[in-house]
N, C-alpha and C. Protein backbone atom coordinates (compact mmCIF):
# COMPACT_ATOMS: atom_id res chain seq x y z
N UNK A 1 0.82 -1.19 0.00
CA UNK A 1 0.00 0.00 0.00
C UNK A 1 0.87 1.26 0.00
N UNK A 2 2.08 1.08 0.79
CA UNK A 2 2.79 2.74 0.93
C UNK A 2 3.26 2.77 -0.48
N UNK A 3 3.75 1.55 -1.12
CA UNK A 3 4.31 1.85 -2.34
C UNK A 3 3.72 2.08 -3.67
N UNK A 4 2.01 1.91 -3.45
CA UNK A 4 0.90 2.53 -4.48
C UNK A 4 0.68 4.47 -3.90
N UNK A 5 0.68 4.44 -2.32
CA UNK A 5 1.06 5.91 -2.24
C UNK A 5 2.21 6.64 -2.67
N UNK A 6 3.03 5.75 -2.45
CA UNK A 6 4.84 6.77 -3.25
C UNK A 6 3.98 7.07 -4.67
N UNK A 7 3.91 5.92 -5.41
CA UNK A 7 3.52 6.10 -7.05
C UNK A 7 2.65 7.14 -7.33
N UNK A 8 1.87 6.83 -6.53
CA UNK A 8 0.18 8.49 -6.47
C UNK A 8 1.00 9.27 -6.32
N UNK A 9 1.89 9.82 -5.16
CA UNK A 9 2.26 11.27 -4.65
C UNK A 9 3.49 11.68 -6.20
N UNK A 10 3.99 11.05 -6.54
CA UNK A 10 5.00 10.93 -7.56
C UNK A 10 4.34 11.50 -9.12
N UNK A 11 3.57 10.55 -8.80
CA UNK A 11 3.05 10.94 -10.51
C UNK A 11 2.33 12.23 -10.36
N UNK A 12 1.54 12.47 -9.13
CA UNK A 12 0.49 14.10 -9.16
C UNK A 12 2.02 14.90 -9.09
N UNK A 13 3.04 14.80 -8.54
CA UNK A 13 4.04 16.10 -8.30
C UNK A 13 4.44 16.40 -10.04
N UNK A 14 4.76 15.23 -10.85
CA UNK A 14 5.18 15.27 -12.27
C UNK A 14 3.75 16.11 -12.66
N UNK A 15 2.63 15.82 -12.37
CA UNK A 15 1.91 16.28 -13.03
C UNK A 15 1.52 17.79 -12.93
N UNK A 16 1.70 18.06 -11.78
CA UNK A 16 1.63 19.39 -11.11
C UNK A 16 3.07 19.84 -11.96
N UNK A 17 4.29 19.58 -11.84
CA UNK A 17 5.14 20.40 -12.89
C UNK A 17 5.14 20.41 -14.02
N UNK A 18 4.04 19.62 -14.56
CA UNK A 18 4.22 19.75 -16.17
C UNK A 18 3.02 20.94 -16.68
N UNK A 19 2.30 20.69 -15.59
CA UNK A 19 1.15 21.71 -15.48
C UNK A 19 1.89 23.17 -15.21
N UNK A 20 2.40 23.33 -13.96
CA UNK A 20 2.98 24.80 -13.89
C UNK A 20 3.67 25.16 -15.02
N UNK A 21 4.76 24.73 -15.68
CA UNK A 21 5.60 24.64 -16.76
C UNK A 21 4.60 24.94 -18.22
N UNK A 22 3.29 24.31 -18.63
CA UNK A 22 2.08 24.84 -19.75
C UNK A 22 1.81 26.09 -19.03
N UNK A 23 1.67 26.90 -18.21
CA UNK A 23 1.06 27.91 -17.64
C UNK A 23 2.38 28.60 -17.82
N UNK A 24 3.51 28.62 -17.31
CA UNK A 24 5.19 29.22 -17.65
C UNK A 24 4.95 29.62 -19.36
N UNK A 25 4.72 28.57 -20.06
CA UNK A 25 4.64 28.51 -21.69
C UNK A 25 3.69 29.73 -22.46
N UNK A 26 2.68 29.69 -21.71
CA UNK A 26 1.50 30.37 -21.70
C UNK A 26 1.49 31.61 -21.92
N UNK A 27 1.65 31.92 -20.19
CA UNK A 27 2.11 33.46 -20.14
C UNK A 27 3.54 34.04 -20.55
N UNK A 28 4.43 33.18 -20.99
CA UNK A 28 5.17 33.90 -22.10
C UNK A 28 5.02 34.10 -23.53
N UNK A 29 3.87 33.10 -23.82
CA UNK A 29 3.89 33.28 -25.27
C UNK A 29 2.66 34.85 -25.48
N UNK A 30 1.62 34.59 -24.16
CA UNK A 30 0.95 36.16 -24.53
C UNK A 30 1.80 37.67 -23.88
N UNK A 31 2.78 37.05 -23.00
CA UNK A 31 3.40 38.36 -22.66
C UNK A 31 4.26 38.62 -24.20
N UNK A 32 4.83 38.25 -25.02
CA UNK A 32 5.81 38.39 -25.99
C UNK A 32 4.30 38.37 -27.03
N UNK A 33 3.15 37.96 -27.12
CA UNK A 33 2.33 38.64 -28.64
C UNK A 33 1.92 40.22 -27.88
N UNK A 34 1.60 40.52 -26.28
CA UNK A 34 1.19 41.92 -26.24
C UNK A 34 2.83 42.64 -26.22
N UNK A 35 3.88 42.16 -25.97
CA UNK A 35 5.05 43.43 -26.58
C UNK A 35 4.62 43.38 -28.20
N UNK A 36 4.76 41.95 -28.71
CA UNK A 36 4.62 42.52 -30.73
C UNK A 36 3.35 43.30 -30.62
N UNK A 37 2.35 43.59 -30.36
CA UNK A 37 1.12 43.88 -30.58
C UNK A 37 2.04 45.66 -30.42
N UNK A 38 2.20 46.09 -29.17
CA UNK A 38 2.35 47.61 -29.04
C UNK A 38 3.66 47.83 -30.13
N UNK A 39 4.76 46.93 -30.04
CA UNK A 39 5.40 47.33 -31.39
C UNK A 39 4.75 47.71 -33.05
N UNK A 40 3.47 46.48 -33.06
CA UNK A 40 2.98 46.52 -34.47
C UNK A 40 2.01 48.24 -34.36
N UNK A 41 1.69 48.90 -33.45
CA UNK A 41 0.67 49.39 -32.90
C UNK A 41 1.67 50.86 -33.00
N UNK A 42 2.99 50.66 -32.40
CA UNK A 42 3.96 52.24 -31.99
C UNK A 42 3.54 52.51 -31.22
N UNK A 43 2.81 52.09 -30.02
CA UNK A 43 2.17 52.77 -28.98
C UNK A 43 2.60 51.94 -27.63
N UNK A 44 2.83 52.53 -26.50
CA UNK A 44 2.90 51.78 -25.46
C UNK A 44 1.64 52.48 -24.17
N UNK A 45 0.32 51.72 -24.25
CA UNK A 45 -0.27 51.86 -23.13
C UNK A 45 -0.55 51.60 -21.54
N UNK A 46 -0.59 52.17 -20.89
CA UNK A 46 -1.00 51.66 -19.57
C UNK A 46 -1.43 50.77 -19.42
N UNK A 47 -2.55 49.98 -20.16
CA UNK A 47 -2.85 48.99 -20.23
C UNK A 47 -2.11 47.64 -20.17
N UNK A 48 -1.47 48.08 -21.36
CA UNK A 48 -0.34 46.77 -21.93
C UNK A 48 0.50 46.82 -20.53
N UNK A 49 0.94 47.53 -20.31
CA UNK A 49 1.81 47.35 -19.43
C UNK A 49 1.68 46.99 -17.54
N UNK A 50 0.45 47.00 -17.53
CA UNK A 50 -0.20 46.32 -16.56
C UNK A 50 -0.44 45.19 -16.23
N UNK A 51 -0.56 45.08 -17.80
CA UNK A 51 -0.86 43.55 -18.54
C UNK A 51 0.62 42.85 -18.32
N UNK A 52 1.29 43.12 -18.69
CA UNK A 52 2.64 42.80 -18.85
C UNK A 52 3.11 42.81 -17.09
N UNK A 53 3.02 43.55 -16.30
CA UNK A 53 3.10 43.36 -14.92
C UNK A 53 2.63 42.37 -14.32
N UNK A 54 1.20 42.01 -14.85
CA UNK A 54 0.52 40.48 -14.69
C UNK A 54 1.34 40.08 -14.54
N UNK A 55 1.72 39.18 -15.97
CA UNK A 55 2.39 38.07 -16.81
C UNK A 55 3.85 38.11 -15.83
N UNK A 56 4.15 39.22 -15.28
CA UNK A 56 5.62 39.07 -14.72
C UNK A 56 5.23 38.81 -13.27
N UNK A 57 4.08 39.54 -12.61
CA UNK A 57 3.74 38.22 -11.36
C UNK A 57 3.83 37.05 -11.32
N UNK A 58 2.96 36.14 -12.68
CA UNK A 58 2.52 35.05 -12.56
C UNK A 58 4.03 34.05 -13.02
N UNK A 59 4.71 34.99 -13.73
CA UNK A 59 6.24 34.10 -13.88
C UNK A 59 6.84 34.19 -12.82
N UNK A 60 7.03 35.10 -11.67
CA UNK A 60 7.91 35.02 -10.93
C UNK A 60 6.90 33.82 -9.70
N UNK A 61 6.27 33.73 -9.52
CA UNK A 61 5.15 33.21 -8.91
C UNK A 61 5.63 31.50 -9.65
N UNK A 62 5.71 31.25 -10.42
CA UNK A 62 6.42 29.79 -11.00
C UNK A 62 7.68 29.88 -10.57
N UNK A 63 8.23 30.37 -10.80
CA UNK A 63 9.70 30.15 -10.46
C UNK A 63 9.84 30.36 -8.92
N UNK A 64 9.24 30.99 -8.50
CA UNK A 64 9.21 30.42 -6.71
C UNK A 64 8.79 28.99 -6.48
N UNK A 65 7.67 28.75 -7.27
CA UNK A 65 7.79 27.62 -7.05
C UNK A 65 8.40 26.34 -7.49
N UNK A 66 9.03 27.21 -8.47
CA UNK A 66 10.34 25.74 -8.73
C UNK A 66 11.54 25.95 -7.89
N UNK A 67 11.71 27.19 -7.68
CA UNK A 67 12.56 26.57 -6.09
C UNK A 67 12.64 26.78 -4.80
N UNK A 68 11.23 26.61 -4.31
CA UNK A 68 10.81 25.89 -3.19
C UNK A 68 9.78 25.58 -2.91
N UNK A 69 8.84 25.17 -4.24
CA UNK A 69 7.88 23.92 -4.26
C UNK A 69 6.91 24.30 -3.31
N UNK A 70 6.87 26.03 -3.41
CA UNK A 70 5.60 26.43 -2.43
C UNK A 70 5.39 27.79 -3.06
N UNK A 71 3.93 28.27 -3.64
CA UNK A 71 3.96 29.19 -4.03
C UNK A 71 2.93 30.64 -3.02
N UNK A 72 3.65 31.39 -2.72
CA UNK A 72 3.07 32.29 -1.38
C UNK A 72 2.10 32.81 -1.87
N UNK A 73 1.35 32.88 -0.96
CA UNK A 73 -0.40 33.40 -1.22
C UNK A 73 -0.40 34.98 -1.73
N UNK A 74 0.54 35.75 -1.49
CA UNK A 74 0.37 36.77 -1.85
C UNK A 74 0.79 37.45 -3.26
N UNK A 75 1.15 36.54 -4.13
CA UNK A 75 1.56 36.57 -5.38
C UNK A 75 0.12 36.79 -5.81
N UNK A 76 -0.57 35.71 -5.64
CA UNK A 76 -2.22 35.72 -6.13
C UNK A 76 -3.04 37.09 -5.77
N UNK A 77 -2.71 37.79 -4.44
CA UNK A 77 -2.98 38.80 -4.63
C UNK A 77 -2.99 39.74 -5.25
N UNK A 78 -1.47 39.70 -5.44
CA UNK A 78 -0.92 40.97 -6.36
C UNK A 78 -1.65 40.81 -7.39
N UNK A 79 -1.82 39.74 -8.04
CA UNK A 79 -2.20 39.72 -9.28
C UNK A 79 -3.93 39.88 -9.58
N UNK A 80 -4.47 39.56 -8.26
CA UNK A 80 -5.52 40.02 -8.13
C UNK A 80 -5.79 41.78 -8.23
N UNK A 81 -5.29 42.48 -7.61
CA UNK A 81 -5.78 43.80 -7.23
C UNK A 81 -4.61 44.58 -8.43
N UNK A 82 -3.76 44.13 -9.29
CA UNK A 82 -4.09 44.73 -10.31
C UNK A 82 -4.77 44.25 -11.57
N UNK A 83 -5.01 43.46 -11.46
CA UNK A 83 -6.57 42.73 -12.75
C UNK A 83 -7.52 43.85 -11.74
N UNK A 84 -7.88 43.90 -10.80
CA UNK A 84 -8.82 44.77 -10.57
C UNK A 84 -8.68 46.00 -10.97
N UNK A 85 -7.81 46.34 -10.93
CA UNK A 85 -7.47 48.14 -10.87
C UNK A 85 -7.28 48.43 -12.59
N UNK A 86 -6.43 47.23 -13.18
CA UNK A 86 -7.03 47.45 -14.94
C UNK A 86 -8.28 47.63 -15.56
N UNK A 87 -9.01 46.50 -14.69
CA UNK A 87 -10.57 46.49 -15.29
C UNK A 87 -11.14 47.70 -14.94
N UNK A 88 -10.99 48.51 -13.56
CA UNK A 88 -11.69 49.75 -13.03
C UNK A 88 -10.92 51.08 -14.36
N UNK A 89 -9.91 50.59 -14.39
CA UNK A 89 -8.70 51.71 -15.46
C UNK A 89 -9.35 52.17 -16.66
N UNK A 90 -9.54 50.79 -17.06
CA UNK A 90 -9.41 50.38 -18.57
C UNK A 90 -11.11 49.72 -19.36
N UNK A 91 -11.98 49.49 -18.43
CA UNK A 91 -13.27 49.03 -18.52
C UNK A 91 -14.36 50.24 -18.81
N UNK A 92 -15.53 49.92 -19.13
CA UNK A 92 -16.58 50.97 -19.09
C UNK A 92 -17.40 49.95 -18.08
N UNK A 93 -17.17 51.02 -16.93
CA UNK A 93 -18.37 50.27 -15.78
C UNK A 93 -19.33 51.46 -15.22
N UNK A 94 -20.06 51.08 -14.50
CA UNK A 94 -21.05 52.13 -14.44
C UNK A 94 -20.64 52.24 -13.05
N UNK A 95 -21.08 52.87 -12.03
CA UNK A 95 -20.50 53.33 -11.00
C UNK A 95 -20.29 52.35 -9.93
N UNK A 96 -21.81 51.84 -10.23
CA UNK A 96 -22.23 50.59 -8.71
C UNK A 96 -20.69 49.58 -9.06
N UNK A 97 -20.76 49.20 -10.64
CA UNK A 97 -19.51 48.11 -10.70
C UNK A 97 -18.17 48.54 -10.15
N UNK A 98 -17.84 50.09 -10.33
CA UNK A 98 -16.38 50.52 -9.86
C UNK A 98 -16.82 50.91 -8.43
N UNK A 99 -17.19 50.84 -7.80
CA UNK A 99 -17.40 50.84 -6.05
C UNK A 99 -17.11 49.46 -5.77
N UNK A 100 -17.67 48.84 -6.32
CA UNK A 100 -18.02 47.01 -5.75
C UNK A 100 -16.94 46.46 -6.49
N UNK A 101 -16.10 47.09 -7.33
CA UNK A 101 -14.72 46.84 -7.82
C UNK A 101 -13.24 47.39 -6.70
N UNK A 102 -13.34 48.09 -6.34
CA UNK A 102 -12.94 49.21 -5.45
C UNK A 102 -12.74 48.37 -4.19
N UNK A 103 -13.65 48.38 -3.98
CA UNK A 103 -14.08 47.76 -2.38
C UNK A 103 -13.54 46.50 -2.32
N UNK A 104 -13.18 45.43 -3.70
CA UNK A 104 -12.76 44.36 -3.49
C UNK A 104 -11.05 44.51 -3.50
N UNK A 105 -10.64 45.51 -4.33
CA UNK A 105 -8.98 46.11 -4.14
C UNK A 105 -8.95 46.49 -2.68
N UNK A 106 -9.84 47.30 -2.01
CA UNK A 106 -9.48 47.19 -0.51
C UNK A 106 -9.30 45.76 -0.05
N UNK A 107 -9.91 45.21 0.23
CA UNK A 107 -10.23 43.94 0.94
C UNK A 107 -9.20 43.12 0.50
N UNK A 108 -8.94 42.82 -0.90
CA UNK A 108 -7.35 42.59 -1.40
C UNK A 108 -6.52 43.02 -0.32
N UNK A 109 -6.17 44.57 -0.62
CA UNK A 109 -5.06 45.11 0.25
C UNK A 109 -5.23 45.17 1.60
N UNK A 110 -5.94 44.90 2.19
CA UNK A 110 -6.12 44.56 3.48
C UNK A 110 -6.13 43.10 4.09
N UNK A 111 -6.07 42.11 2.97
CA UNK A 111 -5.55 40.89 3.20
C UNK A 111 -4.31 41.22 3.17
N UNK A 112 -3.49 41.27 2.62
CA UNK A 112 -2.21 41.34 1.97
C UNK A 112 -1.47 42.18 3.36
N UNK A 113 -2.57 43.33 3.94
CA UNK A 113 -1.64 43.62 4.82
C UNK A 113 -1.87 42.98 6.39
N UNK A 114 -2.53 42.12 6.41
CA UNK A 114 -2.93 40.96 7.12
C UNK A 114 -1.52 40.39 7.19
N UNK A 115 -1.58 39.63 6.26
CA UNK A 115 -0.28 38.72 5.81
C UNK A 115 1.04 39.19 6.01
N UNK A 116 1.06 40.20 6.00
CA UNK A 116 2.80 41.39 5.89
C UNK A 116 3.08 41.44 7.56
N UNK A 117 1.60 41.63 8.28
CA UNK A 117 1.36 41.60 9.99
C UNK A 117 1.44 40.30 10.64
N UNK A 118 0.99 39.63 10.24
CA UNK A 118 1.11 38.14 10.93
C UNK A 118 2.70 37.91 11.42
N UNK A 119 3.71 38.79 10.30
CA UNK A 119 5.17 37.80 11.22
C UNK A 119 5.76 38.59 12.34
N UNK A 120 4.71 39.63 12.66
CA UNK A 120 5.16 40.51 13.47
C UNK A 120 4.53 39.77 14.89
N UNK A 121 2.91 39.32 14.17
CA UNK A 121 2.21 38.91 15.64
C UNK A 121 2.56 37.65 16.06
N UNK A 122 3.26 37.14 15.05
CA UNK A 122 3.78 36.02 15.48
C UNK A 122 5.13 35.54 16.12
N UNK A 123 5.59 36.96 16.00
CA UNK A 123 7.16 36.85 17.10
C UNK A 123 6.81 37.77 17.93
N UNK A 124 5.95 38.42 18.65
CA UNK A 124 5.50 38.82 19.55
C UNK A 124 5.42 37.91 21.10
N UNK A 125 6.20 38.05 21.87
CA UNK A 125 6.26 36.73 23.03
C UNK A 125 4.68 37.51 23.72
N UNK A 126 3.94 36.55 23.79
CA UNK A 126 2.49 36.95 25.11
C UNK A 126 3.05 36.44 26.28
N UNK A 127 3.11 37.47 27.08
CA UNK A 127 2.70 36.24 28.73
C UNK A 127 1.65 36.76 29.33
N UNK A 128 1.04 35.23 28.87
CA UNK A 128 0.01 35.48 29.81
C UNK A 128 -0.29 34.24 31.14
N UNK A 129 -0.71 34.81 32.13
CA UNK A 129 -0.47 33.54 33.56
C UNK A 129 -1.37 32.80 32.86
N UNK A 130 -0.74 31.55 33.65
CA UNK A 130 -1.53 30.13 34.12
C UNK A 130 -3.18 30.43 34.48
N UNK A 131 -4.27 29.97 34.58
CA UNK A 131 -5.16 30.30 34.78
C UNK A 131 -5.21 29.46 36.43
N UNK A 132 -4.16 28.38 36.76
CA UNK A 132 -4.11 27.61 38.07
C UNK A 132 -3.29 29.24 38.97
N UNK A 133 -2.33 29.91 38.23
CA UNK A 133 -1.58 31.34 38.69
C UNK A 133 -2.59 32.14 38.91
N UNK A 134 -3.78 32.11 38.48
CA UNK A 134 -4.43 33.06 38.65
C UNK A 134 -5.53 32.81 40.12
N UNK A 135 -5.66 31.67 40.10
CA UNK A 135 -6.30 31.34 41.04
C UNK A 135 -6.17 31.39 42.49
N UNK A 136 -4.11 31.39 42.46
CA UNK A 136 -3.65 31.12 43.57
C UNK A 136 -3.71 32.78 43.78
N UNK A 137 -3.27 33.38 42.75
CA UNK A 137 -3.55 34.98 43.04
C UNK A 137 -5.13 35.87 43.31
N UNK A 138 -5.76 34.63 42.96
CA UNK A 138 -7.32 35.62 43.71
C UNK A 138 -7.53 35.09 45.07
N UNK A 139 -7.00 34.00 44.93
CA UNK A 139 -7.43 33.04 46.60
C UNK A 139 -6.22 34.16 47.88
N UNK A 140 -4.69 34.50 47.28
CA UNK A 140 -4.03 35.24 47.78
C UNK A 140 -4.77 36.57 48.53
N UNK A 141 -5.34 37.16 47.55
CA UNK A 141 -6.14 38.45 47.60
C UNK A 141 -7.10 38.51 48.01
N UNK A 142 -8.13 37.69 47.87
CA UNK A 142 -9.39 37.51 48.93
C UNK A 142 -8.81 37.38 50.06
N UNK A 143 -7.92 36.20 49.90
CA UNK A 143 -7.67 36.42 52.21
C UNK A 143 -7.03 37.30 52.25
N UNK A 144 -5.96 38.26 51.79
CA UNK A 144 -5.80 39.38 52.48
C UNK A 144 -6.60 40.41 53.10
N UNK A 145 -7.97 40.27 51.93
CA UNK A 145 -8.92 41.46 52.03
C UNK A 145 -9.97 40.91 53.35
N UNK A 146 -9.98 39.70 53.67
CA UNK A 146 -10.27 38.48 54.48
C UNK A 146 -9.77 39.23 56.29
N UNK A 147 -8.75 39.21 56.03
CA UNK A 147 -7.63 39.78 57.02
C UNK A 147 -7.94 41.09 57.44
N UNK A 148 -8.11 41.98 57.22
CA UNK A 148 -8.36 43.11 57.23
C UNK A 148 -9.86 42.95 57.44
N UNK A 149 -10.99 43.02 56.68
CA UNK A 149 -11.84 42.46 57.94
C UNK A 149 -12.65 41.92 58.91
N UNK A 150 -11.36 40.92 59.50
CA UNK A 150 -11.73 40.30 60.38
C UNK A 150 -12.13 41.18 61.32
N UNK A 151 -13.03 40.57 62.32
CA UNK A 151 -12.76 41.41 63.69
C UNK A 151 -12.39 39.75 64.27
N UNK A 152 -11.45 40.16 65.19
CA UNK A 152 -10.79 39.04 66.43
C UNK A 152 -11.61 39.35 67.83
N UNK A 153 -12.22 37.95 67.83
CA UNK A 153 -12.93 37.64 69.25
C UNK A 153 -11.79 38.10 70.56
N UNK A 154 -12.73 38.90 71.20
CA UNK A 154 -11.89 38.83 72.47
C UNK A 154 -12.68 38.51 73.70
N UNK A 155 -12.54 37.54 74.53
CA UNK A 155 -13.47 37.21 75.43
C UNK A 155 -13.16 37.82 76.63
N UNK A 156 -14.03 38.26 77.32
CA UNK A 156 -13.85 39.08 78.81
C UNK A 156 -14.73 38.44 79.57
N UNK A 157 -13.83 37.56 80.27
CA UNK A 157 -14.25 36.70 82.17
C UNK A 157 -13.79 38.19 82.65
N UNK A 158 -14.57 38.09 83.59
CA UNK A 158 -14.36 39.21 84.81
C UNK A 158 -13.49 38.20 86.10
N UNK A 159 -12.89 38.48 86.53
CA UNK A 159 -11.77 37.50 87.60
C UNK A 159 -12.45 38.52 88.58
N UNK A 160 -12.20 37.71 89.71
CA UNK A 160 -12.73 37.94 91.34
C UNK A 160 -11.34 37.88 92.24
């Protein structure tokens, strides 16, 4: 059985790189037709070149993961919130769509700065007590307050 799992995990990893590698192929063959396109054109737009910012996310975004076989979540962002910000750029939307376009580039960038915060909150030492520490410290503090007030019996025999 482990050695029908080696074979499974083996063949999906080949398959997963032959896959990233058609997507590598991909976005170089449309990043190199939109440079011929603005060459055939003499023009270089904002557009294209946004476009072209894509295509250079999503390559560097492969090649992270060819060397170290993990690709970070925030690549996808990037590439998210500027596909957003082209379409708001470069689109005819009517207002409701560029608000509700807008609002999703926030929420983008407010993930993203989620993510940038986490390695901060995560080397942050907490101390916080024991909740058994805490106990011994309220039980401490009640009897002090215990102490204070008491009143102490004093008995008075009258002697003859």
């Amino acid at each position: 059985m482990k050695k029908v799992n080696n074979l499974v995990k083996s063949i999906l990893v080949i398959i997963e790189k032959v896959l990233h590698l058609a997507i590598l192929f991909i976005v170089v063959y449309l990043c190199g037709r939109e440079v011929f396109q603005m060459f055939l054109q003499g023009t270089v737009g904002v557009s294209s070149i946004m476009l072209i910012f894509i295509y250079l996310e999503i390559i560097q975004m492969i090649q992270i993961y060819f060397d170290s076989g993990k690709i970070p979540v925030r690549y996808p962002l990037y590439i998210c919130m500027f596909n957003l910000a082209r379409i708001i750029s470069f689109e005819s939307l009517d207002s409701e769509d560029a608000l509700n376009h807008s609002i999703a580039i926030l929420m983008v960038g407010l993930a993203l700065l989620a993510l940038a915060g986490r390695k901060y909150i995560r080397d942050i030492n907490f101390k916080l007590p024991r909740i058994s520490k805490l106990g011994d410290s309220f039980q401490a503090h009640t009897e002090g307050n215990n102490k204070i007030g008491k009143t102490t019996k004093v008995s008075m025999t009258s002697s003859n």
